[in-house]
N, C-alpha and C. Protein backbone atom coordinates (compact mmCIF):
# COMPACT_ATOMS: atom_id res chain seq x y z
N UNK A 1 -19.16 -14.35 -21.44
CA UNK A 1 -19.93 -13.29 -20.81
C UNK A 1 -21.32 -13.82 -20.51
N UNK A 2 -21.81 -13.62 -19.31
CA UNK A 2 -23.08 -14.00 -19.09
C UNK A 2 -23.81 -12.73 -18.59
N UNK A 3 -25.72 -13.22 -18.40
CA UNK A 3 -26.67 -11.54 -18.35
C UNK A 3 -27.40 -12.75 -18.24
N UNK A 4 -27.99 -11.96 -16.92
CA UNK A 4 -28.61 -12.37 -16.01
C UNK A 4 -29.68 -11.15 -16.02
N UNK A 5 -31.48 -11.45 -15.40
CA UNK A 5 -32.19 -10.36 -15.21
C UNK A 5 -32.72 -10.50 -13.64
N UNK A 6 -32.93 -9.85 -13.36
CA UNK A 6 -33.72 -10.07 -11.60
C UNK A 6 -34.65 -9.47 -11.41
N UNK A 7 -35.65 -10.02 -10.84
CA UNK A 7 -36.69 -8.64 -10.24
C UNK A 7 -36.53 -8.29 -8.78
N UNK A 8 -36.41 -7.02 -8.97
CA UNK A 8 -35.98 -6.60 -7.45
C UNK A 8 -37.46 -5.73 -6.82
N UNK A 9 -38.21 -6.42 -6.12
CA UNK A 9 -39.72 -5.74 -5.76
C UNK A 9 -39.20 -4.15 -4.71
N UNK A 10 -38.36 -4.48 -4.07
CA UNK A 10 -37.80 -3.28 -3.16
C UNK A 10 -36.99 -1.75 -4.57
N UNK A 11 -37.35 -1.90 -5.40
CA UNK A 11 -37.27 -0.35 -6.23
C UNK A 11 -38.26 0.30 -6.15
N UNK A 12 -37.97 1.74 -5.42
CA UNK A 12 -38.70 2.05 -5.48
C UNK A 12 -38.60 3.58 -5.78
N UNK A 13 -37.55 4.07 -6.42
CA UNK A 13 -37.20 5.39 -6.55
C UNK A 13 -35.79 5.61 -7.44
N UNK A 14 -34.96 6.18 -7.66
CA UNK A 14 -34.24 6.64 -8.64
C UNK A 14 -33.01 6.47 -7.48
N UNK A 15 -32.81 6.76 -6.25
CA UNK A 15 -31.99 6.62 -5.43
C UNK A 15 -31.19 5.25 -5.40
N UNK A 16 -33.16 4.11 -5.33
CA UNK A 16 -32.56 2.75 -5.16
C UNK A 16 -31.79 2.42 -6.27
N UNK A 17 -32.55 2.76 -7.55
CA UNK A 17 -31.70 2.55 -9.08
C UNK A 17 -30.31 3.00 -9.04
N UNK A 18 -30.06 4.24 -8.36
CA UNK A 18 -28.36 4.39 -7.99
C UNK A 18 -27.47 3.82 -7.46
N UNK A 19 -27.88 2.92 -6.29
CA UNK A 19 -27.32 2.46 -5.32
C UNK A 19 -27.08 1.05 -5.59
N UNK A 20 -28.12 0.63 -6.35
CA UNK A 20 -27.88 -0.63 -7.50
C UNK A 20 -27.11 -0.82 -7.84
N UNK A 21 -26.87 0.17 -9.30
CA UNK A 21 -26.10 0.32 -10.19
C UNK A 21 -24.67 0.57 -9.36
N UNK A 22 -24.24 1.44 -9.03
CA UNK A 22 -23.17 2.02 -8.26
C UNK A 22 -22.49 0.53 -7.39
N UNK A 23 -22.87 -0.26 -6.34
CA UNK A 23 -22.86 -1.22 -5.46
C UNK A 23 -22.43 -2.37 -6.66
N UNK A 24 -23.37 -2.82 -7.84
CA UNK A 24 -22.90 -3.89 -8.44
C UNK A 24 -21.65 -3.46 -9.81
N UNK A 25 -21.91 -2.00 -10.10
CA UNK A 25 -20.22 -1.46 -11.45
C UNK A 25 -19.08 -2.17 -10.59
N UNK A 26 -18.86 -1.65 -9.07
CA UNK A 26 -18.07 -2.01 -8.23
C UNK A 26 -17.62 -3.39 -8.22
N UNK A 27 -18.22 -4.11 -8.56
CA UNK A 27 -18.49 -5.77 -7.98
C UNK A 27 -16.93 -6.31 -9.53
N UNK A 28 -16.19 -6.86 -9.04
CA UNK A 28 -14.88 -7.36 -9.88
C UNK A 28 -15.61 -8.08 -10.73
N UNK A 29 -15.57 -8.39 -12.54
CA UNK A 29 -16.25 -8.92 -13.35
C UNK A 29 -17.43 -8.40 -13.74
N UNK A 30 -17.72 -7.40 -13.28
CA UNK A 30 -19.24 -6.80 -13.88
C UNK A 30 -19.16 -5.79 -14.94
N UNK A 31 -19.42 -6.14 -15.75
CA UNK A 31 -19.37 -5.42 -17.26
C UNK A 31 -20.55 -4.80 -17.69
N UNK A 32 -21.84 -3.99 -16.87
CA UNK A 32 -23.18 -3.78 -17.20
C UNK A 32 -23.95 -4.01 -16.28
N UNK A 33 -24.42 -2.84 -15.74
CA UNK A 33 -25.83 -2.94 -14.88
C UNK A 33 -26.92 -1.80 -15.74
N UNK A 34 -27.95 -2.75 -15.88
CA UNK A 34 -29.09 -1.42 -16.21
C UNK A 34 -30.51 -2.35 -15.29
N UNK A 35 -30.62 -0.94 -14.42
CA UNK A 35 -32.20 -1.05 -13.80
C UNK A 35 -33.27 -0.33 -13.98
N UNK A 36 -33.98 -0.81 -14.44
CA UNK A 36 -35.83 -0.18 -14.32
C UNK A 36 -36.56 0.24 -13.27
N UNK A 37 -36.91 1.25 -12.90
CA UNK A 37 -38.05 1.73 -11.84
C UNK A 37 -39.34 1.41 -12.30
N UNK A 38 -39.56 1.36 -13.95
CA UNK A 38 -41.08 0.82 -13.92
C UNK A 38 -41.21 -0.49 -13.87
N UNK A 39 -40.26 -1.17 -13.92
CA UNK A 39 -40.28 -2.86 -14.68
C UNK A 39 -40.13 -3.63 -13.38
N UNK A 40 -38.72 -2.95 -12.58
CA UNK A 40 -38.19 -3.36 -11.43
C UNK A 40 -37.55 -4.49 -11.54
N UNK A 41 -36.88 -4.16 -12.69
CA UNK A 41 -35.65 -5.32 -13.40
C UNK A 41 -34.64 -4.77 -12.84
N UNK A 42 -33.50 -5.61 -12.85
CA UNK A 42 -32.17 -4.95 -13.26
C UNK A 42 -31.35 -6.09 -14.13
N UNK A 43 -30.90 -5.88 -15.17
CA UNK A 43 -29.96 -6.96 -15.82
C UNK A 43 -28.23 -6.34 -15.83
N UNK A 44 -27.85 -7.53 -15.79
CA UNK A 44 -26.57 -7.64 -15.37
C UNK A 44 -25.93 -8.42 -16.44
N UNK A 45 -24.71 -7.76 -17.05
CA UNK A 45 -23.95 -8.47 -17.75
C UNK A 45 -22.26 -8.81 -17.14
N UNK A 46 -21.81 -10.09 -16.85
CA UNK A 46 -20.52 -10.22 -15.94
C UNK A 46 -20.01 -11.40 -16.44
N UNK A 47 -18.56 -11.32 -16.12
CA UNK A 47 -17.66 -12.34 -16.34
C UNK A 47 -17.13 -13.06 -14.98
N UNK A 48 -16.48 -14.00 -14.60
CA UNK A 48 -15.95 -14.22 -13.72
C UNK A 48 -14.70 -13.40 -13.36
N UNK A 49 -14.64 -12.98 -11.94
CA UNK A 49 -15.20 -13.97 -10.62
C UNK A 49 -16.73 -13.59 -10.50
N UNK A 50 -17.56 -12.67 -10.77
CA UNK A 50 -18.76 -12.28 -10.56
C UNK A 50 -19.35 -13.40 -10.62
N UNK A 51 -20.31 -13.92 -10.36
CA UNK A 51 -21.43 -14.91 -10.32
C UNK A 51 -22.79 -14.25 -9.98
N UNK A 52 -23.49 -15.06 -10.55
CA UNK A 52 -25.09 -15.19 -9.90
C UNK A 52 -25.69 -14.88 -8.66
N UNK A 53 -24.83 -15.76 -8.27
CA UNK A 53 -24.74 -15.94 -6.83
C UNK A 53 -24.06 -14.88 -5.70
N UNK A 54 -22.58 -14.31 -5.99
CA UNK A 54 -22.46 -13.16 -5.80
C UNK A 54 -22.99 -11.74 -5.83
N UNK A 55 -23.83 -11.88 -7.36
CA UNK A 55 -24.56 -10.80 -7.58
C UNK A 55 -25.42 -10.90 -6.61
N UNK A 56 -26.57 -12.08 -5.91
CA UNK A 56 -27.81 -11.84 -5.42
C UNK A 56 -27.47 -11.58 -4.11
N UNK A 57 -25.52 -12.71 -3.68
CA UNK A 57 -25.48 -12.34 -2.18
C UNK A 57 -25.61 -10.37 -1.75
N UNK A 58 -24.67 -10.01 -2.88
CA UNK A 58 -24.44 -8.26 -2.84
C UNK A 58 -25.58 -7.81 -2.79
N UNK A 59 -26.82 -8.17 -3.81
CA UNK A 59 -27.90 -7.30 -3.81
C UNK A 59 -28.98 -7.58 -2.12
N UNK A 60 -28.99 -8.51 -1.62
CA UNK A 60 -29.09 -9.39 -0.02
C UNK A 60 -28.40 -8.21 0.98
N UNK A 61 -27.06 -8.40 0.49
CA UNK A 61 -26.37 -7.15 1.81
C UNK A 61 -26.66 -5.75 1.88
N UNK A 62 -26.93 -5.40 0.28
CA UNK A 62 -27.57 -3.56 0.25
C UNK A 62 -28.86 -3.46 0.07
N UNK A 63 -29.56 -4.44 0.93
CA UNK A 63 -30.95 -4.62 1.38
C UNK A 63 -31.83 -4.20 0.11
N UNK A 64 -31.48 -4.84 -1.12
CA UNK A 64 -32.52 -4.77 -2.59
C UNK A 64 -32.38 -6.24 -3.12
N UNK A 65 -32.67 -7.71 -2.63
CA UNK A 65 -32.77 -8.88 -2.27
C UNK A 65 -33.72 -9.00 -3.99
N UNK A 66 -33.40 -9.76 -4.87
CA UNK A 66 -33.89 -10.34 -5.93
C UNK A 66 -35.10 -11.35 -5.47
N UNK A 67 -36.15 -11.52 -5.96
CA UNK A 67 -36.82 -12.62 -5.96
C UNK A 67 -36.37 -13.53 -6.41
N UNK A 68 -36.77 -14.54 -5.81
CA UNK A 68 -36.24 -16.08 -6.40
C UNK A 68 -36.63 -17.00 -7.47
């Protein structure tokens, strides 16, 4: 199991925190999303096939793009 944290600067409301969460539960191998509106974290706990890399492409396509 791996957990991963990201900062996502585009949170900016309780909506985006939904759409997060909701978009990556979905994602095959994801075992844990929790995001912050004050912190503007989100950590992720996943197994394969999920990746890193998957996670950031998904968060890229529902326009909430991780810093690098």
């Amino acid at each position: 199991m791996n957990t991963i944290t990201l900062h996502i600067p585009g949170i900016s409301c309780h909506h985006c925190i939904h759409t997060i969460n909701t978009e990556l539960a979905d994602m095959e191998g994801v075992k844990s999303v929790e995001a912050s509106l004050d912190s503007k974290l989100v950590t992720v706990t996943f197994e394969p096939p999920a990746s890193e890399d998957r996670i950031r492409d998904l968060l890229v396509e529902i326009n909430y793009p991780a810093e690098a």
